[in-house]
N, C-alpha and C. Protein backbone atom coordinates (compact mmCIF):
# COMPACT_ATOMS: atom_id res chain seq x y z
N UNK A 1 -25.94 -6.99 12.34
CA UNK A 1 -24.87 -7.99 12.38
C UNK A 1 -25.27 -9.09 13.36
N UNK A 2 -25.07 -10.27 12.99
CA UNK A 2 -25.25 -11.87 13.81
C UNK A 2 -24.49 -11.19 15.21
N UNK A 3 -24.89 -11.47 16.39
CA UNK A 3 -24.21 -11.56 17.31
C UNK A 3 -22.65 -12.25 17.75
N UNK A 4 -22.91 -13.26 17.05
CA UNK A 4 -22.11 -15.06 16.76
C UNK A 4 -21.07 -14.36 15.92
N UNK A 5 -21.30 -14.13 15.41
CA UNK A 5 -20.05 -13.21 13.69
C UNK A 5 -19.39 -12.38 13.90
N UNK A 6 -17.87 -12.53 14.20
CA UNK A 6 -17.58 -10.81 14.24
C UNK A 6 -16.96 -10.60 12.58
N UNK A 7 -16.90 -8.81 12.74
CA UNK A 7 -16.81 -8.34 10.92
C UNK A 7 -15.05 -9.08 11.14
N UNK A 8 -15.24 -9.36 9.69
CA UNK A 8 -13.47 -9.69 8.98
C UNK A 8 -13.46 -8.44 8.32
N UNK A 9 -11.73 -8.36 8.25
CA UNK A 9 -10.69 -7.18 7.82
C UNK A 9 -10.11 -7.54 7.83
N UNK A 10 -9.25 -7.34 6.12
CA UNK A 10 -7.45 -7.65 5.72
C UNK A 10 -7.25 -6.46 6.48
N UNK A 11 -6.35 -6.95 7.06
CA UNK A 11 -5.14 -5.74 7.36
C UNK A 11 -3.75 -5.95 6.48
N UNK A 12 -4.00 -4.64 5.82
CA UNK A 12 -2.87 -4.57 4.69
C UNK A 12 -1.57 -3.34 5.24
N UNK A 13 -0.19 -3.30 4.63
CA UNK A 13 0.81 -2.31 4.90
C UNK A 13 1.82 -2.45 3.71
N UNK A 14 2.01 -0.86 3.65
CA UNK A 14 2.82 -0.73 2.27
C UNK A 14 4.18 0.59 2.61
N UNK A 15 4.81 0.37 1.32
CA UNK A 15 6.08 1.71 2.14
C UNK A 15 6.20 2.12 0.70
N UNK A 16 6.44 3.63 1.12
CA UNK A 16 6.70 4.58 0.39
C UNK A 16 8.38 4.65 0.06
N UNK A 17 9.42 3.80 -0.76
CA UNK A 17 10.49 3.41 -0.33
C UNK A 17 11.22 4.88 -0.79
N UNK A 18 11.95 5.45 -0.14
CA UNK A 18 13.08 6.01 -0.73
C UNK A 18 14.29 6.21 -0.45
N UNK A 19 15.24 6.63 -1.93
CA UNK A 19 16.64 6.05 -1.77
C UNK A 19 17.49 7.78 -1.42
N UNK A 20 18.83 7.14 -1.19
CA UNK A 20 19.15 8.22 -1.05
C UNK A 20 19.60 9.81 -1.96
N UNK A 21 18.90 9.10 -3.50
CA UNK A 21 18.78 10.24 -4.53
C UNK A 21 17.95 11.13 -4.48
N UNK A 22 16.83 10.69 -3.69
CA UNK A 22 15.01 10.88 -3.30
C UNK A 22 14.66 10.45 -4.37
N UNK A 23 14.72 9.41 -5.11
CA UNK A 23 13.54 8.78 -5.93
C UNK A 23 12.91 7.88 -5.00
N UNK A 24 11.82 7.26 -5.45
CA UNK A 24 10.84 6.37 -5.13
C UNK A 24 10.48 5.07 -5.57
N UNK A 25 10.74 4.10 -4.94
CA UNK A 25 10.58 2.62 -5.35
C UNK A 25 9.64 2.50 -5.70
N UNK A 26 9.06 2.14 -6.68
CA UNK A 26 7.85 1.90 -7.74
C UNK A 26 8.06 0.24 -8.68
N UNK A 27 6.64 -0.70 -8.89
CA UNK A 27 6.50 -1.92 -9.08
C UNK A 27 5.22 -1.65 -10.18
N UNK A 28 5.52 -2.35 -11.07
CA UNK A 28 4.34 -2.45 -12.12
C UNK A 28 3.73 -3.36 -11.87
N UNK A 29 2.34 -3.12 -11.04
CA UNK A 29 1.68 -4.88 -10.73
C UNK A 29 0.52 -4.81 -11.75
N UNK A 30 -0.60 -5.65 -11.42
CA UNK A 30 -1.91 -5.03 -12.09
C UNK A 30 -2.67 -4.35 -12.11
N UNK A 31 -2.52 -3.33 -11.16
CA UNK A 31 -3.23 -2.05 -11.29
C UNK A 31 -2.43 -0.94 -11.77
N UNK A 32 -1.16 -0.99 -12.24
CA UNK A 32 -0.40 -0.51 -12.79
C UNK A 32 0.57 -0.20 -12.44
N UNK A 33 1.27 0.79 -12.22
CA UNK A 33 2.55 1.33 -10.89
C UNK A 33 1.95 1.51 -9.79
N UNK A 34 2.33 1.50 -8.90
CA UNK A 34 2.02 1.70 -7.24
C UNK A 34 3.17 1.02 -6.42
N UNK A 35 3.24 1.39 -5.36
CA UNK A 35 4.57 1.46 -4.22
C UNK A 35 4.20 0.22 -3.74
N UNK A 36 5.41 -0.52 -3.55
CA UNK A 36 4.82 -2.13 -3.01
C UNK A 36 4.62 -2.32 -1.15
N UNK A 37 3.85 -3.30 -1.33
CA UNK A 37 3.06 -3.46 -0.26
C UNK A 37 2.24 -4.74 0.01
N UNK A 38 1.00 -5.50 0.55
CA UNK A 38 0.47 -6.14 0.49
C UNK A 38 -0.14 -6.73 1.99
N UNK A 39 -0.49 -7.86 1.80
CA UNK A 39 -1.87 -8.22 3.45
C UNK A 39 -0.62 -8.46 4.32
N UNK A 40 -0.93 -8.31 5.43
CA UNK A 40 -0.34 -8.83 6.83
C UNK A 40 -0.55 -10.53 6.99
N UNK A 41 0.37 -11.25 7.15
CA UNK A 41 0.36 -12.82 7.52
C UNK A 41 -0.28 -12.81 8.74
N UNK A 42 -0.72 -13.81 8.92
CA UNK A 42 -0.82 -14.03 11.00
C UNK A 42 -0.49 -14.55 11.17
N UNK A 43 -0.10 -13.86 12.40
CA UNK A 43 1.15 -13.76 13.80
C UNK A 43 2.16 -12.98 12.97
N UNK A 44 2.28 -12.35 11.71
CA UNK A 44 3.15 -11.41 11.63
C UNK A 44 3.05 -9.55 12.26
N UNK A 45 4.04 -9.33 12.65
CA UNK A 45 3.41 -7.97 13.27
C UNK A 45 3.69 -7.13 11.65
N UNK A 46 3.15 -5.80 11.75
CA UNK A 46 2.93 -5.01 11.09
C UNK A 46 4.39 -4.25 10.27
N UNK A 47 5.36 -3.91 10.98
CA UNK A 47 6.57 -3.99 10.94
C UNK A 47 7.28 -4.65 9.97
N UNK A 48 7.23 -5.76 10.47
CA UNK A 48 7.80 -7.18 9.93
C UNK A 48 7.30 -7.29 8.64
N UNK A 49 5.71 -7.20 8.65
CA UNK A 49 5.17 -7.48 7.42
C UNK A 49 5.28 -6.79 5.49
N UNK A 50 5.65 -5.23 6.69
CA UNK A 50 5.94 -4.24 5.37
C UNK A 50 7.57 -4.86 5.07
N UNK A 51 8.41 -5.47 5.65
CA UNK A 51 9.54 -5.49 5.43
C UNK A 51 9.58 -6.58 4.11
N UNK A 52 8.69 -8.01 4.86
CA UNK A 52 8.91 -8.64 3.94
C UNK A 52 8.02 -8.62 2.71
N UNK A 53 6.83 -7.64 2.63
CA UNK A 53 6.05 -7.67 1.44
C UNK A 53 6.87 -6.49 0.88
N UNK A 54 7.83 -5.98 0.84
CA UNK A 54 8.35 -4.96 0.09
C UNK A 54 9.75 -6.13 -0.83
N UNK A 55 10.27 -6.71 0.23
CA UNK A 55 11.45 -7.46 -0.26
C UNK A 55 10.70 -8.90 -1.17
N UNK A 56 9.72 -9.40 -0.90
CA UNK A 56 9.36 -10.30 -1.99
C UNK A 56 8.99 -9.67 -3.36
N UNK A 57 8.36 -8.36 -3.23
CA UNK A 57 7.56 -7.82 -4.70
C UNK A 57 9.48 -7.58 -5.42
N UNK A 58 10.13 -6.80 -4.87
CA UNK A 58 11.10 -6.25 -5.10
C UNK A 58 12.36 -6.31 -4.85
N UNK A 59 12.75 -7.17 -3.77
CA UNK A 59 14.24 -7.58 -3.28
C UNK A 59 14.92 -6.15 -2.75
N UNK A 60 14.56 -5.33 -2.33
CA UNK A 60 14.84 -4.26 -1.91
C UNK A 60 14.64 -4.56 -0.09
N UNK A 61 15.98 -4.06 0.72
CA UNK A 61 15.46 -4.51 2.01
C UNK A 61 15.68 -3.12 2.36
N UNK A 62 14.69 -2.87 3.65
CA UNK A 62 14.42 -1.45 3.95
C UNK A 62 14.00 -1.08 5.04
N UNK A 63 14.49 -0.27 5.91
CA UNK A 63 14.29 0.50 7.16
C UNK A 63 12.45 0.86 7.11
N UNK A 64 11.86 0.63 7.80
CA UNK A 64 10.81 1.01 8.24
C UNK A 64 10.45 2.39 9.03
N UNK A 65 9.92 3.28 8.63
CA UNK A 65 9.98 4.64 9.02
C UNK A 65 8.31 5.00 9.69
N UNK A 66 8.26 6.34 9.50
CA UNK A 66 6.91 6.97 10.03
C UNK A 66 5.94 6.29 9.42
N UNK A 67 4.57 6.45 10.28
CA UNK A 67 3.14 5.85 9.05
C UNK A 67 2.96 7.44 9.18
N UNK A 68 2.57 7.03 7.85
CA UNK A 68 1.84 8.71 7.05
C UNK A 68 0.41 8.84 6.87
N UNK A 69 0.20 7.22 6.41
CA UNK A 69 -1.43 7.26 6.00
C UNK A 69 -1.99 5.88 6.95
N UNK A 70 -3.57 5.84 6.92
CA UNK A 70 -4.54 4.60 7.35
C UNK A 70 -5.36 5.20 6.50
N UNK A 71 -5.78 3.97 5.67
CA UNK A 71 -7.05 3.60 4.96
C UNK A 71 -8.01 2.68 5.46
N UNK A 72 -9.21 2.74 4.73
CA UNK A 72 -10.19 2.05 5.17
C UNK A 72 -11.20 1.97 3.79
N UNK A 73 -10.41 0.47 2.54
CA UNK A 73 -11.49 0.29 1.87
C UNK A 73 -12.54 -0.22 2.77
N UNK A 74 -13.79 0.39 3.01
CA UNK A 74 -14.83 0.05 3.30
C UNK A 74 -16.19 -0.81 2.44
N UNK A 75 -15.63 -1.46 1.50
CA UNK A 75 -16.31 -2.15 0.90
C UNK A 75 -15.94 -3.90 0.50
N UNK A 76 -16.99 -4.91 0.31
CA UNK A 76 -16.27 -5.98 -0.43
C UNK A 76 -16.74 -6.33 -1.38
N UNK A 77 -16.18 -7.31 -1.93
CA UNK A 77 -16.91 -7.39 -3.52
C UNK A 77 -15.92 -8.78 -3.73
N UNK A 78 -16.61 -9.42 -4.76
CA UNK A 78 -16.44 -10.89 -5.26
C UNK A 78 -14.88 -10.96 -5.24
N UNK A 79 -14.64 -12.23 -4.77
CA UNK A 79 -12.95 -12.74 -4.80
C UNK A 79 -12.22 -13.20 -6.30
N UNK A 80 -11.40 -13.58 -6.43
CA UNK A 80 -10.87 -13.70 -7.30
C UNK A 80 -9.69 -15.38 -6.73
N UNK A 81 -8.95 -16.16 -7.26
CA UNK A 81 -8.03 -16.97 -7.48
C UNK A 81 -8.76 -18.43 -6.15
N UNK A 82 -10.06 -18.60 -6.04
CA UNK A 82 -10.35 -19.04 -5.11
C UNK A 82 -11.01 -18.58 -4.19
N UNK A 83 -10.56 -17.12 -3.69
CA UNK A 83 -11.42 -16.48 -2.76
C UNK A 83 -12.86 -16.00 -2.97
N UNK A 84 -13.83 -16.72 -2.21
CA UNK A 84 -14.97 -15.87 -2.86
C UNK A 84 -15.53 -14.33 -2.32
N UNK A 85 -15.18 -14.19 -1.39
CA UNK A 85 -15.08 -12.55 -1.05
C UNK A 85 -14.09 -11.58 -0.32
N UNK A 86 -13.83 -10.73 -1.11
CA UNK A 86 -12.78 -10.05 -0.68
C UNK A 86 -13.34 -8.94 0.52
N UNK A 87 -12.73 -8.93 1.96
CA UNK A 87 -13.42 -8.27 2.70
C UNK A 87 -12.76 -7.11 2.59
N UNK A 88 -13.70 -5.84 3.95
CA UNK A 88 -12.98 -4.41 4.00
C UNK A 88 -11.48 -4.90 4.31
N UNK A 89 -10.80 -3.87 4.11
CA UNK A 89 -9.62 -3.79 4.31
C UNK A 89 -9.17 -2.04 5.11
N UNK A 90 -7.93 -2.72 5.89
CA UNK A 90 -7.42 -1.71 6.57
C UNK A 90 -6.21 -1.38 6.25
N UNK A 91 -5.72 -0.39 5.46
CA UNK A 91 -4.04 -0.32 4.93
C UNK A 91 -3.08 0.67 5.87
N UNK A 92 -2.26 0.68 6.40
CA UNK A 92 -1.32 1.37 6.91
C UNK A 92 0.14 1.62 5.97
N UNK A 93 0.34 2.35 5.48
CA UNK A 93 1.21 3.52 4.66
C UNK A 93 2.54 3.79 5.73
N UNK A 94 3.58 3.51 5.38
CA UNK A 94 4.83 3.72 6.56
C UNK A 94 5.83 4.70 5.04
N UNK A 95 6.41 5.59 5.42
CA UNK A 95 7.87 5.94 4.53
C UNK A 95 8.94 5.17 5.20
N UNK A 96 9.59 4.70 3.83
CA UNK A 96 10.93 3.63 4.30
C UNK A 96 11.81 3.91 4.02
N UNK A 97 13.05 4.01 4.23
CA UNK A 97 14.72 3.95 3.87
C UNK A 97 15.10 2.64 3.04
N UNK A 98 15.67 2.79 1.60
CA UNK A 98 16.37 1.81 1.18
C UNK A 98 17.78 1.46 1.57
N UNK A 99 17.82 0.74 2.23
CA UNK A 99 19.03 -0.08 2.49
C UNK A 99 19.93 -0.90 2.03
N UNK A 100 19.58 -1.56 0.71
CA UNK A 100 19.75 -2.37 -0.16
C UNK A 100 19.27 -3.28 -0.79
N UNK A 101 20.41 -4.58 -1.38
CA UNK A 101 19.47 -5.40 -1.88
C UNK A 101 19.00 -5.62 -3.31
N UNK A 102 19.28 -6.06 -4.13
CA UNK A 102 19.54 -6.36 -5.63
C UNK A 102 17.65 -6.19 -6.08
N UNK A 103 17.34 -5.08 -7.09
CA UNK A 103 15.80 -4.59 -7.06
C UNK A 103 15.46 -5.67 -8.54
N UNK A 104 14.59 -6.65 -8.43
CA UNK A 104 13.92 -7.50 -9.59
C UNK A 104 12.42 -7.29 -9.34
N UNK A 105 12.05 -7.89 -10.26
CA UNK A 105 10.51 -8.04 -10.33
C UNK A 105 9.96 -9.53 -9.56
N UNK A 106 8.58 -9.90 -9.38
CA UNK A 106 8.47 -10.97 -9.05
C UNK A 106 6.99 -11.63 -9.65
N UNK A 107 6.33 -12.41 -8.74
CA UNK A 107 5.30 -12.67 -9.58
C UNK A 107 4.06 -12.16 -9.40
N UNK A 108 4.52 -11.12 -8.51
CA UNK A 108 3.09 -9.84 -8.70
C UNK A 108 3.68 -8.78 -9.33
N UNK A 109 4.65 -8.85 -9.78
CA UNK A 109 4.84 -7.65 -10.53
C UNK A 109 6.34 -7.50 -11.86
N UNK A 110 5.64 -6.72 -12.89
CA UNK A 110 6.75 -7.26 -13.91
C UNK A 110 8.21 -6.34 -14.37
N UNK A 111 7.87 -5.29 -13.18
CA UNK A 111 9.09 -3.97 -13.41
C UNK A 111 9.47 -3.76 -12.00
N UNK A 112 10.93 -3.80 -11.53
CA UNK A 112 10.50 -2.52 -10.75
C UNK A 112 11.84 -1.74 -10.92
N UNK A 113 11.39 -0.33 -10.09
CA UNK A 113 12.46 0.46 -10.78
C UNK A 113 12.51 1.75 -9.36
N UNK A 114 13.36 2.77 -9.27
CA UNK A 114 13.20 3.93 -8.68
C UNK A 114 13.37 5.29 -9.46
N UNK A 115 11.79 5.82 -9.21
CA UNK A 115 11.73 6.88 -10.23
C UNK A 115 11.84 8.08 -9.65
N UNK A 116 12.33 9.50 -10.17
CA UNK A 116 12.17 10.55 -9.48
C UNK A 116 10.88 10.94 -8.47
N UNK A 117 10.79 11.51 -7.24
CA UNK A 117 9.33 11.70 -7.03
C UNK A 117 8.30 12.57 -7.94
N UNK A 118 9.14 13.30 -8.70
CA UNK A 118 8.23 14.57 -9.08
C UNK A 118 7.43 13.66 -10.29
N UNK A 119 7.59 12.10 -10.76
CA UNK A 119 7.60 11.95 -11.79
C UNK A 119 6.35 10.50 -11.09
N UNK A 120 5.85 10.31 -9.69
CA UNK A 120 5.47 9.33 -9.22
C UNK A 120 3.64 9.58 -9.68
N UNK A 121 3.57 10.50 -9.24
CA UNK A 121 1.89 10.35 -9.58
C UNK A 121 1.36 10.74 -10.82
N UNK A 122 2.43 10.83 -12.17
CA UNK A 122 1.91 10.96 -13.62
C UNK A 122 2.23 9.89 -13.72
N UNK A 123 2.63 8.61 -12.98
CA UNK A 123 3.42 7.18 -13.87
C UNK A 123 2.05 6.80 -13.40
N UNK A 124 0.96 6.72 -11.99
CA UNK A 124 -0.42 5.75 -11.53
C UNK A 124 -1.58 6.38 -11.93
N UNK A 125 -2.19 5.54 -12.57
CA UNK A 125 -3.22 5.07 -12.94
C UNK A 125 -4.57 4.81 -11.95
N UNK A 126 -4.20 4.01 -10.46
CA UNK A 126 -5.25 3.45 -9.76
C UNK A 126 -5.71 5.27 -9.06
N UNK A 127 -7.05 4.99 -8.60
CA UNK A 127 -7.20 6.68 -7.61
C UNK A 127 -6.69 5.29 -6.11
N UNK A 128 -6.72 4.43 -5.43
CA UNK A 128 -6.16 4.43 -4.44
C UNK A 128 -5.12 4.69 -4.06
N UNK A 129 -3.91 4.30 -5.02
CA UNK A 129 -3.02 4.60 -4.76
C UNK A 129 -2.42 6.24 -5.36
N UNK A 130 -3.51 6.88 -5.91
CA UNK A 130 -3.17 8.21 -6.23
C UNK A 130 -3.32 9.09 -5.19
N UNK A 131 -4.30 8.80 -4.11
CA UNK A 131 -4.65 9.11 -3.11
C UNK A 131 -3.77 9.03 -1.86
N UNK A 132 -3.10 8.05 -1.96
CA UNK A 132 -2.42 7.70 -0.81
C UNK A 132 -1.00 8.58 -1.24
N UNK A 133 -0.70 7.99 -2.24
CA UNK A 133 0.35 9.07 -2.30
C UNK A 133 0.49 10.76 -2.65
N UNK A 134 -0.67 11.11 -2.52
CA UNK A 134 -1.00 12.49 -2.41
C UNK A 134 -0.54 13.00 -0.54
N UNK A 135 -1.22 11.66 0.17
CA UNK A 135 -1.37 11.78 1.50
C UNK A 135 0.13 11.61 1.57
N UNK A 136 0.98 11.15 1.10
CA UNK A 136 2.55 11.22 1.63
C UNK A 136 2.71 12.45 0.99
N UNK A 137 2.80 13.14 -0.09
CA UNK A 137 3.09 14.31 -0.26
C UNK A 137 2.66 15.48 0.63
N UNK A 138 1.92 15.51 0.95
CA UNK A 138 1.23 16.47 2.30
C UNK A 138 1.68 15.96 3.49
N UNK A 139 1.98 15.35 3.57
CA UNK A 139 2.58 14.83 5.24
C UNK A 139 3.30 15.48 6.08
N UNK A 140 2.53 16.12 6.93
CA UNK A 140 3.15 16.83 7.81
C UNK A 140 3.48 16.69 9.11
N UNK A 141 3.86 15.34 9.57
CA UNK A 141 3.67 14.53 10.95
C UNK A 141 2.58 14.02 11.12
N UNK A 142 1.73 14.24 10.74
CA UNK A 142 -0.14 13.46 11.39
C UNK A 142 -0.37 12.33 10.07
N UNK A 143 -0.52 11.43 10.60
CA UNK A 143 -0.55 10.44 9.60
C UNK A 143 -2.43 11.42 9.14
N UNK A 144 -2.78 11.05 7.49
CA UNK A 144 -3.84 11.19 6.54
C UNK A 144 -4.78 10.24 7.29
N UNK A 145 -6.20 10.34 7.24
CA UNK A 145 -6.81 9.13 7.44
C UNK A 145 -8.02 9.15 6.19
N UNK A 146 -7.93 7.65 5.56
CA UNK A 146 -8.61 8.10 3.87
C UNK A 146 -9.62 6.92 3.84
N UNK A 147 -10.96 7.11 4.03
CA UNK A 147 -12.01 6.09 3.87
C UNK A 147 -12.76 6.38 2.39
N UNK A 148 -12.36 5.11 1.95
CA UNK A 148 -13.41 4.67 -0.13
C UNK A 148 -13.67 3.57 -0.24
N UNK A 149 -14.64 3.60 -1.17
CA UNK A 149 -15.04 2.56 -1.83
C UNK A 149 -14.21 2.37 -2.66
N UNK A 150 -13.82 0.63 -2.86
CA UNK A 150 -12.93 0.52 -4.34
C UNK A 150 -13.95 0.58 -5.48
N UNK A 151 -15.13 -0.42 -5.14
CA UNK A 151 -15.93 -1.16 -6.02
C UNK A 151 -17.20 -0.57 -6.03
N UNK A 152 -17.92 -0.37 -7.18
CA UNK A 152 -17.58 -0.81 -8.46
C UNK A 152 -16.47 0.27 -9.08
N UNK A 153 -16.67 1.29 -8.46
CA UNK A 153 -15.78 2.08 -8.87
C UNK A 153 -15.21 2.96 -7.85
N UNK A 154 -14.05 3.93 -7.62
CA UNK A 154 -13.45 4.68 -6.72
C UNK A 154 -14.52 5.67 -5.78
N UNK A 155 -14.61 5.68 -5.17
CA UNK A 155 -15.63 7.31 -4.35
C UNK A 155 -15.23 7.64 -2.75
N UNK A 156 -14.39 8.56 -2.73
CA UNK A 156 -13.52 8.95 -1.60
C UNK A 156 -15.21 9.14 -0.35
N UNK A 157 -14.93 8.59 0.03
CA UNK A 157 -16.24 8.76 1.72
C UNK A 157 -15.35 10.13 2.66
N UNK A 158 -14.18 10.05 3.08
CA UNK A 158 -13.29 10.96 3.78
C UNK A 158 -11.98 10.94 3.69
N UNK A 159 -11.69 12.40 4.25
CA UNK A 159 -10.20 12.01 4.06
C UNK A 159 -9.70 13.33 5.10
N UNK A 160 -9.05 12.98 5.96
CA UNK A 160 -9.05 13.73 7.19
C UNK A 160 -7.22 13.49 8.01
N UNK A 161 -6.89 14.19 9.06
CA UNK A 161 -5.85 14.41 9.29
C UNK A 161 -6.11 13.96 10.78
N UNK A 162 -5.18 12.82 11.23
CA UNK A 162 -5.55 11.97 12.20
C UNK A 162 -4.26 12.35 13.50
């Protein structure tokens, strides 16, 4: 590494929403269903950020709870809409309380809905987010800690209890 350079990292955060039926807030984006979430702004804290990337995908506003999981895509690969490279990324996983808030779709995503849990990991498709929400199902106080490659294709590096 250049001396001069330090490494870039999205820092990303997402919530595991649930209501008080125990279903699970779920968003059809383009990787298919998965629990909404997305990058951290700057100068937004982490907190803040899951609040409002949960309420833009979904209009759902929501208590911020335990982190369960940290990821670490450890890889980058070509950008997309302008960006020409998408760097590693760091995701932090919180379980949330729904609080309210009228649930629509937006323009990352064209459903959203709250589905039973037992019914959450036969609705996804992606292994990241199959993974992560495996790591909320096992959660036993110690947040998961889950390092992969996305690209070119999925390959779990670790996955350990932090």
């Amino acid at each position: 590494m250049d001396e001069k350079t330090l490494p870039t990292h999205i820092v990303a955060a997402a919530g595991i929403v649930r209501n008080g039926s125990g279903e699970i807030l779920m968003i059809k984006g383009r990787r298919g269903w998965e629990f909404p979430g997305g990058i951290i702004e700057n100068g937004e804290n982490i907190i803040e950020g899951v609040k409002r990337e949960i309420s833009e995908e979904t209009g759902a506003d929501v208590q911020v709870g335990e982190l369960f999981c940290v990821s670490s895509n450890t890889c980058s690969y070509p950008g997309y809409n302008g960006v020409k490279v998408v760097p590693t990324k760091l995701l932090l996983d919180f379980i949330c309380t729904y609080e309210g808030g009228e649930l629509r779709s937006s323009e990352e995503n064209t459903e959203t809905i709250f589905v039973p849990e037992s019914d959450v990991l036969g609705m996804m498709t992606n292994e990241v987010y199959i993974e992560r929400f495996k790591a909320y199902l096992g959660h036993n106080g110690r947040p998961t800690y889950l390092a992969y490659k996305s690209k070119p294709e999925f390959i779990s590096e670790l996955k350990t209890q932090i």
